[in-house]
Structure formats: structure tokens, C-alpha cells
N, C-alpha and C. Protein backbone atom coordinates (compact mmCIF):
# COMPACT_ATOMS: atom_id res chain seq x y z
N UNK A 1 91.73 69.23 107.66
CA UNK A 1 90.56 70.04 107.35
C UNK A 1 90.41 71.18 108.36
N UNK A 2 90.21 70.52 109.70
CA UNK A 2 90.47 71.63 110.44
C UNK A 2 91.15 73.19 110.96
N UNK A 3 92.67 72.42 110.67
CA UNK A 3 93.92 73.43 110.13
C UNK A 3 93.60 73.88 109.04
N UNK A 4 93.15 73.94 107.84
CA UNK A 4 92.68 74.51 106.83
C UNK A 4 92.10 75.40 106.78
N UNK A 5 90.74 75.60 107.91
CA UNK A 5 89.76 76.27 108.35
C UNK A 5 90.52 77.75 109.20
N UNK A 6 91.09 76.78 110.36
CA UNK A 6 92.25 78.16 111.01
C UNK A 6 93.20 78.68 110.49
N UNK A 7 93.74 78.22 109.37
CA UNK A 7 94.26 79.25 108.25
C UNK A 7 93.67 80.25 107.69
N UNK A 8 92.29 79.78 106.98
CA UNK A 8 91.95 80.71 106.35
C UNK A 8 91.22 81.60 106.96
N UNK A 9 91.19 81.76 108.43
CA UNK A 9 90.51 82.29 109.11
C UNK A 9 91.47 83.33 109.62
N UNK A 10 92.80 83.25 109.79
CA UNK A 10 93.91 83.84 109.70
C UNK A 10 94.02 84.58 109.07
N UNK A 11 93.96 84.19 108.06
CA UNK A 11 94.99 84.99 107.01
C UNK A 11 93.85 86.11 106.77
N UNK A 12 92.12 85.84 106.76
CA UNK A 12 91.42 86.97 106.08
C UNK A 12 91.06 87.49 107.56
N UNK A 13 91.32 87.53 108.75
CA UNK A 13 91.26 88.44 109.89
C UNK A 13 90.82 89.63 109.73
N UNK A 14 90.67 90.35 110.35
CA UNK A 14 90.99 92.00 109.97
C UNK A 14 92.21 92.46 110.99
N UNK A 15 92.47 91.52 111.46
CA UNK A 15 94.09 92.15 112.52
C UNK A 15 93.24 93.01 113.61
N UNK A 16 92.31 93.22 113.84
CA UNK A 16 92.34 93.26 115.18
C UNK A 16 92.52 93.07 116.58
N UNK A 17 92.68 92.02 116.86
CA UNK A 17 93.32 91.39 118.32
C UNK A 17 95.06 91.75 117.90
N UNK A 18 95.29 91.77 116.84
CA UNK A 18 96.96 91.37 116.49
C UNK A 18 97.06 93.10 116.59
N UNK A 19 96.52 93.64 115.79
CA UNK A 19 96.91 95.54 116.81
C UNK A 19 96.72 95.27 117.46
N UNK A 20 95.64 95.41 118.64
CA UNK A 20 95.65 95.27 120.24
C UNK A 20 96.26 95.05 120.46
N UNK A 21 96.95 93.76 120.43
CA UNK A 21 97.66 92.88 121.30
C UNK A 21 99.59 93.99 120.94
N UNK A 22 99.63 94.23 119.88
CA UNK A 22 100.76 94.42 119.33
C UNK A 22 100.68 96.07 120.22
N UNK A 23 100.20 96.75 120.37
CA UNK A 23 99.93 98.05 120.76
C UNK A 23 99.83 98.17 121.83
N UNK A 24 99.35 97.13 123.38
CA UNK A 24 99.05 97.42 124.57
C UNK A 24 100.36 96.45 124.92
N UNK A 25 100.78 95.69 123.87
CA UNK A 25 102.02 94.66 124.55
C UNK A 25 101.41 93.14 125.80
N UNK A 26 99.91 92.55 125.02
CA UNK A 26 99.31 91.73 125.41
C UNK A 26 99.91 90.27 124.80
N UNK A 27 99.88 89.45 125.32
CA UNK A 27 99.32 88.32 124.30
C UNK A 27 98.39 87.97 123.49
N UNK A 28 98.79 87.60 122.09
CA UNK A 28 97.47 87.57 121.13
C UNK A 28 96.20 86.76 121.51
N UNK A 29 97.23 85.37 122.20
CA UNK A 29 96.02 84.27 122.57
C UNK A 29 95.06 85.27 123.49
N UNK A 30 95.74 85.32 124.72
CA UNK A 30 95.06 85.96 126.05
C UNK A 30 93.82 86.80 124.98
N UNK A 31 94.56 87.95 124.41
CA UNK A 31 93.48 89.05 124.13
C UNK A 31 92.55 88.21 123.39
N UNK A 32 92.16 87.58 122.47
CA UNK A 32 91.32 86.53 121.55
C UNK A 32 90.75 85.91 122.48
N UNK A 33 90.89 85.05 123.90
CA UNK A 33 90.10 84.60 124.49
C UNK A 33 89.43 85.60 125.71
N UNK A 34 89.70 86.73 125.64
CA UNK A 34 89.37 87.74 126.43
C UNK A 34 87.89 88.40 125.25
N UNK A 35 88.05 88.80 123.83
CA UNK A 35 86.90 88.83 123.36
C UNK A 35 86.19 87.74 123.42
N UNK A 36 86.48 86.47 123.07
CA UNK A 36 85.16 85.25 122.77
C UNK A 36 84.71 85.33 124.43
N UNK A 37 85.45 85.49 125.55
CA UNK A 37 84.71 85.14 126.89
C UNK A 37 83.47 86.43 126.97
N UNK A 38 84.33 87.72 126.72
CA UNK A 38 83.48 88.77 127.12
C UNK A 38 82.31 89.10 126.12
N UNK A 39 82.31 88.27 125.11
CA UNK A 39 81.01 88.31 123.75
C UNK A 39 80.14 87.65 124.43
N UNK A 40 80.21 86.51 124.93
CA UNK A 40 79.35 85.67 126.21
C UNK A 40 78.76 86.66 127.21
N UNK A 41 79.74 87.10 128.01
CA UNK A 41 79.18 88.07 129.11
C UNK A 41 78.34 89.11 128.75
N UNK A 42 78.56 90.00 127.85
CA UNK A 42 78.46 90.96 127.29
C UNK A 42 77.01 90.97 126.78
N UNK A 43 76.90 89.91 126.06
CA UNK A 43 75.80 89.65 125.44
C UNK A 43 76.03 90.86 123.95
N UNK A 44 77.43 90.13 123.27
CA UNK A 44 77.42 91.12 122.12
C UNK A 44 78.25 91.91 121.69
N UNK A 45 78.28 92.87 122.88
CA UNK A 45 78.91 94.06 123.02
C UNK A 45 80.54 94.21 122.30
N UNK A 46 81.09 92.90 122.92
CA UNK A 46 82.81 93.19 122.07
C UNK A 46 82.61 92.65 120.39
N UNK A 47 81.67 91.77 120.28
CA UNK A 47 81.50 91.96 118.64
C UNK A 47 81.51 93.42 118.05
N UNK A 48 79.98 94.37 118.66
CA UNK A 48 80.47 95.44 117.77
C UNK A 48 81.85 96.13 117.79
N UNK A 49 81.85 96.21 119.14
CA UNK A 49 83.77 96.85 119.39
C UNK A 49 84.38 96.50 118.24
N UNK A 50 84.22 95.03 117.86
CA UNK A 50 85.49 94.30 117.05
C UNK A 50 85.28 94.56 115.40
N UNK A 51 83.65 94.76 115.20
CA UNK A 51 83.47 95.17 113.67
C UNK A 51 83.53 96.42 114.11
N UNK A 52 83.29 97.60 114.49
CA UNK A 52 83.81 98.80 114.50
C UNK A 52 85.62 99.31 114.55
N UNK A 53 85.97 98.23 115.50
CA UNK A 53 87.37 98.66 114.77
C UNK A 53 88.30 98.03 113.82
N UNK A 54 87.56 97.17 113.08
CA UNK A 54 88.32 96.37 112.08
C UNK A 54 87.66 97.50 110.94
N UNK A 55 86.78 98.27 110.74
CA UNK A 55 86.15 99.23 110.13
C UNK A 55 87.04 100.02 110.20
N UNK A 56 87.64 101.04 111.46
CA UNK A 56 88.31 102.13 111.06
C UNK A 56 89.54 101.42 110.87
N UNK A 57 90.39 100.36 111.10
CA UNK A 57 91.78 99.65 110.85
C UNK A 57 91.01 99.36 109.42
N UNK A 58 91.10 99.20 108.58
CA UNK A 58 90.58 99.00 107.01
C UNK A 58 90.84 100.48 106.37
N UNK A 59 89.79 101.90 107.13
CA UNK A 59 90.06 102.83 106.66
C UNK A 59 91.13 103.55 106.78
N UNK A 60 91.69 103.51 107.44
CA UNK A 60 93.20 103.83 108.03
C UNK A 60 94.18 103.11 106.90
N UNK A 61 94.13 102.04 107.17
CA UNK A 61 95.20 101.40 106.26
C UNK A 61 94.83 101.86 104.42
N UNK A 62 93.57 102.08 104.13
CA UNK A 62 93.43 102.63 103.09
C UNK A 62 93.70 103.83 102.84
N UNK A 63 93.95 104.54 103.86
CA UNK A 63 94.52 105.98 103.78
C UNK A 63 96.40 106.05 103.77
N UNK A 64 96.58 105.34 104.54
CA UNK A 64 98.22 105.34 104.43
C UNK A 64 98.33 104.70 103.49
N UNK A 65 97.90 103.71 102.91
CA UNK A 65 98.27 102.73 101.39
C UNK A 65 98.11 103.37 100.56
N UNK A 66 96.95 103.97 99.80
CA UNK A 66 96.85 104.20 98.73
C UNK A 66 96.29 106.10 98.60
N UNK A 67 97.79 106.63 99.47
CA UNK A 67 97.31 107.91 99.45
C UNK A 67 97.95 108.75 98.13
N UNK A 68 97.33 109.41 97.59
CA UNK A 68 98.02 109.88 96.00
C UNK A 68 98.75 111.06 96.09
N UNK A 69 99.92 110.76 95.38
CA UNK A 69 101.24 111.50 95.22
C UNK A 69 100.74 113.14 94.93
N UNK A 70 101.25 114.11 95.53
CA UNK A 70 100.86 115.48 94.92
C UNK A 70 101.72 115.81 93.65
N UNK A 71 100.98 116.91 93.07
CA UNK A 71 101.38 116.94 91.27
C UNK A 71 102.42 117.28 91.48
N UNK A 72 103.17 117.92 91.85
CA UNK A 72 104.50 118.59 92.27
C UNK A 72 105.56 117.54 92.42
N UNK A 73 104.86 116.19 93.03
CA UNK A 73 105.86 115.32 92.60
C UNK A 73 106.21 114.22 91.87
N UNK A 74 105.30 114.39 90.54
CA UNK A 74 105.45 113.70 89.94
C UNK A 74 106.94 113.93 88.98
């Protein structure tokens, strides 16, 4: 049940720690327990960080995915 839970918690992520981590050349764990510690400290603060950039990583990826072909090359 448990494993079930951290799957699906996986898989619908928004990949944020996994850019980070993939982009500064961190560890995923490290960086993931570096937000949950500093959401404590913070009182907050890396939550919004983390919905603000799972916001522009969403719009981004919707821009390189589904950007439309110009008429010229169809």
C-alpha cells in the first residue's frame, strides 16, 4: 500500500527536484530532503519556490511540445 502511494506520487510529480537535481548535478534524494527540511525552516517559503517552478516547467514543456508547425511546412 505504501509503495503504491510512492509511486503514484512519482510518477504525477511535476519533476522539479529531478530538473534541479539533473541541472546543478545534485542528488535527487539530498535535493528532496533539502526542500522538506527548508519548508520547516522557512515557514513555507520553498513550497511556493516549488509550485512556482513546477508552473513555469509545465509552461515550458507546453511550449516545446506542442508548438505548431508553420504553413510553409506543411
Amino acid at each position: 500500500m505504501f509503495q503504491r502511494i510512492i509511486c503514484y506520487f512519482e510518477h504525477r510529480s511535476f519533476g522539479v527536484c529531478s530538473y534541479l537535481a539533473d541541472r546543478f548535478n545534485v542528488s535527487l534524494s539530498k535535493l528532496r530532503l533539502f526542500f522538506i527540511y527548508s519548508s520547516f525552516l522557512a515557514v513555507g517559503f520553498p513550497i511556493i519556490f516549488y509550485l512556482l517552478a513546477a508552473i513555469v516547467l509545465d509552461i515550458r514543456r507546453y511550449f516545446k511540445f506542442n508548438r505548431r508547425t508553420n504553413f510553409w511546412e506543411n
